[in-house]
Protein backbone atom coordinates (compact mmCIF):
# COMPACT_ATOMS: atom_id res chain seq x y z
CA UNK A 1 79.18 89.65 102.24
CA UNK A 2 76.41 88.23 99.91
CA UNK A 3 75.33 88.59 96.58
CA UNK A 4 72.00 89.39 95.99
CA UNK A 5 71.59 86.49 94.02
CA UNK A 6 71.79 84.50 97.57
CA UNK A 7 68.64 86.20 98.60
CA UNK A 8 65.88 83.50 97.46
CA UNK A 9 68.10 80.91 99.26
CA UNK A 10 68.89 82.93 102.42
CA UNK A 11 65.15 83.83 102.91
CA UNK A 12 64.13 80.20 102.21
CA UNK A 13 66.57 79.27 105.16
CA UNK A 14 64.99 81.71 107.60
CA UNK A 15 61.98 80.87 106.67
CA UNK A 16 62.51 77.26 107.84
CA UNK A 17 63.29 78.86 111.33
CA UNK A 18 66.73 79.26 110.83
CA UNK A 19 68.87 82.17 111.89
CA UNK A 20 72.89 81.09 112.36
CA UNK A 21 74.65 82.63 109.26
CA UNK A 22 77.47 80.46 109.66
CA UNK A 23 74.80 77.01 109.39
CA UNK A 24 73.66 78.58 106.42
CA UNK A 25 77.33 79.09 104.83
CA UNK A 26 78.56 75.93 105.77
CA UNK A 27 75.80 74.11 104.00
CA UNK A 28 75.77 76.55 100.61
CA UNK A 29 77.99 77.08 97.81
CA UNK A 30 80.75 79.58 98.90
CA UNK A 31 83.74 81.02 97.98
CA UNK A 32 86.06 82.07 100.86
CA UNK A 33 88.01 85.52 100.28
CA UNK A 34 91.39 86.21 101.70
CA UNK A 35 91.13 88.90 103.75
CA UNK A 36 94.74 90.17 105.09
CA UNK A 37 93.35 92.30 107.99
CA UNK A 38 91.68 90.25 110.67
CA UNK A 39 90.08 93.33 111.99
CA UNK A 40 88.04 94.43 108.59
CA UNK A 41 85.23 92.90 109.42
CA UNK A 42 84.88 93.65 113.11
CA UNK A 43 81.21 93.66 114.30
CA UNK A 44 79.82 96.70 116.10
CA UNK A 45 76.85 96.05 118.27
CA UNK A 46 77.40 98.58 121.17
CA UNK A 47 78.04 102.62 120.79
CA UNK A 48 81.68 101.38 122.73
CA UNK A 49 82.26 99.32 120.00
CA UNK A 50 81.35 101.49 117.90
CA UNK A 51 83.74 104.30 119.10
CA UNK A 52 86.45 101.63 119.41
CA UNK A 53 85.83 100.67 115.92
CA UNK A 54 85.79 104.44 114.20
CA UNK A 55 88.87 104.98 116.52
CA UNK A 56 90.58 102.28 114.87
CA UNK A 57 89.55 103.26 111.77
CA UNK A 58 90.85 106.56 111.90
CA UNK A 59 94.60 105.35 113.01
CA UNK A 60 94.77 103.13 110.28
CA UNK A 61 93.45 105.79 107.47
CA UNK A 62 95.67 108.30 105.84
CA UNK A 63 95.56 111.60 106.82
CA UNK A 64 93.28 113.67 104.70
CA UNK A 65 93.72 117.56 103.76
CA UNK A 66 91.47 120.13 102.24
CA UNK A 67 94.07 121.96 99.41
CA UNK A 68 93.14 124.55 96.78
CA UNK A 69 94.87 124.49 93.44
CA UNK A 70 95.59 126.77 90.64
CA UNK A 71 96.09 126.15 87.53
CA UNK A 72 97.98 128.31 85.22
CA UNK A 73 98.54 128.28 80.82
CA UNK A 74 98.61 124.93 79.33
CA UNK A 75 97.92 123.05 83.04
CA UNK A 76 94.60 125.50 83.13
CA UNK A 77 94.14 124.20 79.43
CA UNK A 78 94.42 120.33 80.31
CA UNK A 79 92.53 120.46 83.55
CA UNK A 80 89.69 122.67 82.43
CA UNK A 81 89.88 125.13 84.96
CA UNK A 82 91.63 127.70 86.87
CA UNK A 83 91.22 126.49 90.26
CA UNK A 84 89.52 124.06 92.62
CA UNK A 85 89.45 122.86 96.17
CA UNK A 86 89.78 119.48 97.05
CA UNK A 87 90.42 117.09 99.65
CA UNK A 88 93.73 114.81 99.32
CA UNK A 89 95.71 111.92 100.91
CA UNK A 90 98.73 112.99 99.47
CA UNK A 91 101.49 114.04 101.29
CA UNK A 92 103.78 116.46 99.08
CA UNK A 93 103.37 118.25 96.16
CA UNK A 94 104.82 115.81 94.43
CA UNK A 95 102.14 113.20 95.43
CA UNK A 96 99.57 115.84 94.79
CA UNK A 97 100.48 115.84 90.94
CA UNK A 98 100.79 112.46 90.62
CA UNK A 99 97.02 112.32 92.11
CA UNK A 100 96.16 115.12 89.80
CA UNK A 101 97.83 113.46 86.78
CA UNK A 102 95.44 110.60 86.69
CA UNK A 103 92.33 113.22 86.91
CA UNK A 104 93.38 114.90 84.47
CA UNK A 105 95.63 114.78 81.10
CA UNK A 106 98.68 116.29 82.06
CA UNK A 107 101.41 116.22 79.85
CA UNK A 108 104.13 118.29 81.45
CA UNK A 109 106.08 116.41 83.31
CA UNK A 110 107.40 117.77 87.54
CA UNK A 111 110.59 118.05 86.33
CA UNK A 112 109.83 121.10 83.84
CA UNK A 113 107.90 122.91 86.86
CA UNK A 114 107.92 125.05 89.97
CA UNK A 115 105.30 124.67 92.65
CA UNK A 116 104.47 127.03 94.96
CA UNK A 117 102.56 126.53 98.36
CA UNK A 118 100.78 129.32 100.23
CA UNK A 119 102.15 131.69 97.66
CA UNK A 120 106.17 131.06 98.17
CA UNK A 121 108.35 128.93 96.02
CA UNK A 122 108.63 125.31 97.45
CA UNK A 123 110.46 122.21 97.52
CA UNK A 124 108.38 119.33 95.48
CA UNK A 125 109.19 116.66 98.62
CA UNK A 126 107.79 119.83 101.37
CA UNK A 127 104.70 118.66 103.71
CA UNK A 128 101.44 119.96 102.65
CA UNK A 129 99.20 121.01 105.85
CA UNK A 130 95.39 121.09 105.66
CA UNK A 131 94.06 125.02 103.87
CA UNK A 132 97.40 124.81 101.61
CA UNK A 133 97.09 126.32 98.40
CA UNK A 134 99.08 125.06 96.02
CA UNK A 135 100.03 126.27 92.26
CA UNK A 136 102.19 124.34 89.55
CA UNK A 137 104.18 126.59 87.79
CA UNK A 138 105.02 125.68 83.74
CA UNK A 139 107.05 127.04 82.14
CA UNK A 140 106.15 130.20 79.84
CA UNK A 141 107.20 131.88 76.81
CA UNK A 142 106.99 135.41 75.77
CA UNK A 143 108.46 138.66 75.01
């Protein structure tokens, strides 16, 4: 990774006739990052590699699902709408939200409602599948 600031310097190096990145780094001014994963920054030069690398990429991501949500009284209120679709990593309702929750200022907290997937009363901790739809219940008041 550079910073564009670097780009005066690297072009005055490859102007020279230079072309070895790693002559160039070890002559410069550089901070080394820590990066944990020694695959991250695999190089991909061949469409095999390429396929290799987007396989790998895919076991390592989480699983992503298209949900739609509804929104009902003072959830509707705090969200701004009555419904949406989106596409989530999370797992459970539960997780769902807690992703919501930092969207958007929710103030009730899971404890004081019911969700419902696909239109039947669930379990907060229940698998969500991709197509779900998925509605947090508050409570309500009336007569």
């Amino acid at each position: 990774m550079y910073e564009p600031g670097s780009r005066t310097a690297i072009s005055d190096y490859v102007a020279r006739g230079q072309h070895c990145p790693r002559r160039f780094l070890l002559q410069a001014d550089v901070r080394l990052v820590d990066e944990p994963n020694p695959r991250a920054l695999d190089n991909a030069n061949t469409p095999e590699e390429y396929a290799a690398a987007m396989g790998t990429i895919a076991s390592l991501s989480p699983a992503t699902r298209r949900v739609t949500v509804q929104y009902f009284a003072l959830l509707r209120e705090q969200a701004g709408r009555g419904t949406e679709s989106l596409v989530t990593t999370a797992r459970t309702p539960r997780e769902l939200y807690a992703e919501l929750a930092h969207r958007y200022p929710f103030s009730l907290d899971p404890a004081v409602l019911r969700v419902a997937i696909n239109s039947e009363f669930g379990d907060w901790s229940a698998p969500l599948a991709d197509g779900d739809s998925v509605v947090f219940i508050p409570p309500v008041a009336g007569g």
